[in-house]
Each structure stands twice: as structure tokens, then as C-alpha cells.
N, C-alpha and C. Protein backbone atom coordinates (compact mmCIF):
# COMPACT_ATOMS: atom_id res chain seq x y z
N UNK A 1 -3.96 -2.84 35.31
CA UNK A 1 -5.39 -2.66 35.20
C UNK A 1 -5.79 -1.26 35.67
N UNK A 2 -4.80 -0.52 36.85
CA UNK A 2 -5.30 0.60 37.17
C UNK A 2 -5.34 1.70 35.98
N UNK A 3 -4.19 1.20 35.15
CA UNK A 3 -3.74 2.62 34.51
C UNK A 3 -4.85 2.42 33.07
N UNK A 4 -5.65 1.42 33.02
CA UNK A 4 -6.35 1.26 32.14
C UNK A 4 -8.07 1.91 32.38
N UNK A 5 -7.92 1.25 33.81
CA UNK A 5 -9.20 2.43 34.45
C UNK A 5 -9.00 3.82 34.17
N UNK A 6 -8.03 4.32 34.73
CA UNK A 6 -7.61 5.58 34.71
C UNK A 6 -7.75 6.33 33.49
N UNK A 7 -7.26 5.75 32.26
CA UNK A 7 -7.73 6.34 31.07
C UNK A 7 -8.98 6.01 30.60
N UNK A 8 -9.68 5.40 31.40
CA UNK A 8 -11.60 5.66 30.93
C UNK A 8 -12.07 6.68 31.79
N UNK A 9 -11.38 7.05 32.69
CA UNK A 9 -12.32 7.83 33.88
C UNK A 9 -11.81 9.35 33.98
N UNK A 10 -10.37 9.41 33.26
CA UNK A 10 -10.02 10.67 33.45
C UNK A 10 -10.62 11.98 32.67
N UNK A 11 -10.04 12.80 33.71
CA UNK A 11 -11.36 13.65 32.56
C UNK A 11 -10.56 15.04 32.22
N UNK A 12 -9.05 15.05 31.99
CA UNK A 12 -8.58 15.70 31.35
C UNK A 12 -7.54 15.11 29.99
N UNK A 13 -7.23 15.94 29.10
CA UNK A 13 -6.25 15.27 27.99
C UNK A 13 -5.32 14.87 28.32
N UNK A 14 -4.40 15.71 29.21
CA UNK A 14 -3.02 15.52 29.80
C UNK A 14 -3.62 14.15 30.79
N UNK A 15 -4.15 14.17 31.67
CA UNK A 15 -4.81 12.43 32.90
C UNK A 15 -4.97 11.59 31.82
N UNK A 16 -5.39 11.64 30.24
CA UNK A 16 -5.49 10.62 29.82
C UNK A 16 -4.17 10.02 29.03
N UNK A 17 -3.40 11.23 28.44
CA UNK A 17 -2.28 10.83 27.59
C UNK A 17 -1.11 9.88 29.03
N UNK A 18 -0.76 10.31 30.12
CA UNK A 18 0.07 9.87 31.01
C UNK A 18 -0.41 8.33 31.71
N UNK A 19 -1.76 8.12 31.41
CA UNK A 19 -2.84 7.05 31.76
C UNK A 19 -2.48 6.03 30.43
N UNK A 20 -2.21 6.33 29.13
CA UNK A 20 -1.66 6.07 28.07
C UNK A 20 -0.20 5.44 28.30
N UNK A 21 0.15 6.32 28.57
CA UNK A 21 1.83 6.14 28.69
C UNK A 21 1.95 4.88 29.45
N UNK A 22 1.42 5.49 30.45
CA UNK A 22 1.91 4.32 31.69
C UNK A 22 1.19 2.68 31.89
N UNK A 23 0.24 2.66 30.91
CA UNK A 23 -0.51 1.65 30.44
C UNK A 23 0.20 0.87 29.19
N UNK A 24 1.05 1.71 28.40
CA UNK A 24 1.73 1.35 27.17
C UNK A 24 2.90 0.39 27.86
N UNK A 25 3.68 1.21 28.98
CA UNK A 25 4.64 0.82 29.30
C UNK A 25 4.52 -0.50 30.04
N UNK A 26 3.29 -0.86 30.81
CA UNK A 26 3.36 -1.65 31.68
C UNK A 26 2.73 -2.92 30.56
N UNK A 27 2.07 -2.70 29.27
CA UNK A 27 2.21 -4.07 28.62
C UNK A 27 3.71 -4.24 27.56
N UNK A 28 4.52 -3.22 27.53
CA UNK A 28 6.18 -3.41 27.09
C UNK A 28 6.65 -4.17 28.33
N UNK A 29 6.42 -4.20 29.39
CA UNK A 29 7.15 -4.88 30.63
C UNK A 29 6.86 -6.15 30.55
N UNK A 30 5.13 -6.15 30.76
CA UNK A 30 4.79 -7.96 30.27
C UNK A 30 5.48 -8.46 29.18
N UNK A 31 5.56 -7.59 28.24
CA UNK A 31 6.20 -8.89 27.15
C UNK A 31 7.78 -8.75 27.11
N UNK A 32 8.24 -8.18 27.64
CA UNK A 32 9.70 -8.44 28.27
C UNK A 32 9.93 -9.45 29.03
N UNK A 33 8.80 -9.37 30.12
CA UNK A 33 8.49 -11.13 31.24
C UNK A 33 8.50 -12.01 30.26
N UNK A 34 7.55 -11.80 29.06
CA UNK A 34 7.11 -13.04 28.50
C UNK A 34 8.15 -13.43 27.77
N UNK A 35 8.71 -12.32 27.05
CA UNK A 35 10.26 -13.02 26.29
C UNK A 35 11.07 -14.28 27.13
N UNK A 36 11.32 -13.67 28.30
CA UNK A 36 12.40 -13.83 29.41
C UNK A 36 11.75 -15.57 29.70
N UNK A 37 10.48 -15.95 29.49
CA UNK A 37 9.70 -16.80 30.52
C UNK A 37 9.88 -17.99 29.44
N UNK A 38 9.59 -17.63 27.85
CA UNK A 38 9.67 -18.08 27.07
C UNK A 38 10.88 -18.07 26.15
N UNK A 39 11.63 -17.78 26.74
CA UNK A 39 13.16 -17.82 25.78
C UNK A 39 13.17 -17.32 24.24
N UNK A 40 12.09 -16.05 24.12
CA UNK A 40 12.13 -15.85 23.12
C UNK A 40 12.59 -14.13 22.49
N UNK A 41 13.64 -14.04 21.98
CA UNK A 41 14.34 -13.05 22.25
C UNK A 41 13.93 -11.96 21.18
N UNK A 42 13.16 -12.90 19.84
CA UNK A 42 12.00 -12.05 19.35
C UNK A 42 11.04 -10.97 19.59
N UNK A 43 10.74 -11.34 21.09
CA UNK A 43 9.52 -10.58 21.62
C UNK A 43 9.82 -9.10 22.39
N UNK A 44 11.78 -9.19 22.63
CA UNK A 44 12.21 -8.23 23.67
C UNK A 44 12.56 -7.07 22.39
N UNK A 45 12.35 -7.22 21.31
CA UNK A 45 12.95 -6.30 19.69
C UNK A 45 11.45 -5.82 19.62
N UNK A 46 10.22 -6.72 19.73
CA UNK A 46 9.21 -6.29 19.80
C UNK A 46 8.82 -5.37 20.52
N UNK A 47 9.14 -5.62 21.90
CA UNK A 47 8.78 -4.74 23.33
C UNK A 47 9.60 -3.67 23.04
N UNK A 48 11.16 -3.22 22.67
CA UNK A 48 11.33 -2.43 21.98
C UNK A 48 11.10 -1.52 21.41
N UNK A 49 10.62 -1.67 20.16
CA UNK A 49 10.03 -1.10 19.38
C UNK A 49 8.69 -0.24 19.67
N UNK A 50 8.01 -1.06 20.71
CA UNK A 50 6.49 -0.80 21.24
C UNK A 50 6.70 0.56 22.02
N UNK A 51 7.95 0.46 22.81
CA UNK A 51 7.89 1.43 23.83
C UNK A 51 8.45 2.63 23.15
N UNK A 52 9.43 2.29 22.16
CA UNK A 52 10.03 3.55 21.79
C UNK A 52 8.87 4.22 20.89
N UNK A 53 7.97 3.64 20.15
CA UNK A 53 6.70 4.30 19.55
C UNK A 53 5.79 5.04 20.20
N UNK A 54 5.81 4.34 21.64
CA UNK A 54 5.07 5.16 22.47
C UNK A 54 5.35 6.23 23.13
N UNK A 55 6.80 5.91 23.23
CA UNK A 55 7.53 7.34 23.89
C UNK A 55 7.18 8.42 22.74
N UNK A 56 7.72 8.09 21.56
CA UNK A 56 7.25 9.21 20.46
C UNK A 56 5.62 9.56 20.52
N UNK A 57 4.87 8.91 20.60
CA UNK A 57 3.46 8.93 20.56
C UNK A 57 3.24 10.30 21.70
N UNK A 58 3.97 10.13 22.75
CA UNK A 58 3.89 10.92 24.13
C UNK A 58 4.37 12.15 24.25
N UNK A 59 4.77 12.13 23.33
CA UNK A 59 6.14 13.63 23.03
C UNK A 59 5.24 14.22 22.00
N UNK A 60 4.31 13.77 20.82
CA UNK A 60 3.32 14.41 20.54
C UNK A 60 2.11 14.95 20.98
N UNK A 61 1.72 13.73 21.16
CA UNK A 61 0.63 14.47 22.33
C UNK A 61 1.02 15.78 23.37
N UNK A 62 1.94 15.81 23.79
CA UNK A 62 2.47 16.67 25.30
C UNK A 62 2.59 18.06 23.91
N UNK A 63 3.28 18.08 22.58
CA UNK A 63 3.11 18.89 22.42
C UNK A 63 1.98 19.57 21.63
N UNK A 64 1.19 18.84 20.93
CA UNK A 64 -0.12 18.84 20.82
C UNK A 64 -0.69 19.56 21.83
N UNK A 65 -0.83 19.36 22.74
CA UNK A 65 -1.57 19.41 24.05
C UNK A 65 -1.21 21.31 24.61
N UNK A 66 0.56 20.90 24.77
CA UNK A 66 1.08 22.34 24.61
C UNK A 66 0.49 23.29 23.68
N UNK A 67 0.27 23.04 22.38
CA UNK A 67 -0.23 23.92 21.40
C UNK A 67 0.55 24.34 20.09
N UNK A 68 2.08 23.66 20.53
CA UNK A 68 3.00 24.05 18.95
C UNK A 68 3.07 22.77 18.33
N UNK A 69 1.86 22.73 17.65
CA UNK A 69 2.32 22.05 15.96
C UNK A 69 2.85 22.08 15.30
């Protein structure tokens, strides 16, 4: 919940993209719990996928942000 505040309140690009990140990552973790809770091994290919999109998502932005497009 913090890191969700954090990206409404921050008030630079870089405070919001890492507010991003770390908000992305911490609902890839829940549904890793939830796989694990629910025996469903579906959801951990999902969580997967989620995080590695976001890692890419983050590596644009940072260079976005940097300035080489």
C-alpha cells in the first residue's frame, strides 16, 4: 500500500517510475503467495511473465528518463 501512495504523491519521474517498480513487484509476490496457497502453478508463469514485463517497462523508462531514445 505504501509503494502505491508513493506513486500518487511523488513528485518526480524517477520517485514515480521506482514507486512503479516496487509496487509491480510486490503484486508479482502476492500472486506467487497465491499460486503457492492455492496449488495453482498457472498463476507462478503468470507472476512471471508480470515481473519480467515490468522489469522491461523499468529499463525504459530509466532510459527515457536518461534521454537516449
Amino acid at each position: 500500500m505504501l509503494a502505491f501512495i508513493r506513486l500518487l504523491i511523488a513528485r518526480t519521474a524517477a520517485d514515480r517510475a521506482v514507486a512503479l517498480d516496487g509496487a509491480t513487484l510486490i503484486s508479482a509476490d502476492i500472486m506467487i503467495l497465491m499460486a503457492f496457497l492455492m496449488g495453482r502453478s498457472m498463476l507462478l508463469d503468470v507472476a512471471l511473465v508480470y515481473a519480467l514485463l515490468s522489469f522491461l517497462g523499468v529499463l525504459a523508462i530509466a532510459r527515457y528518463l536518461e534521454g537516449g531514445l
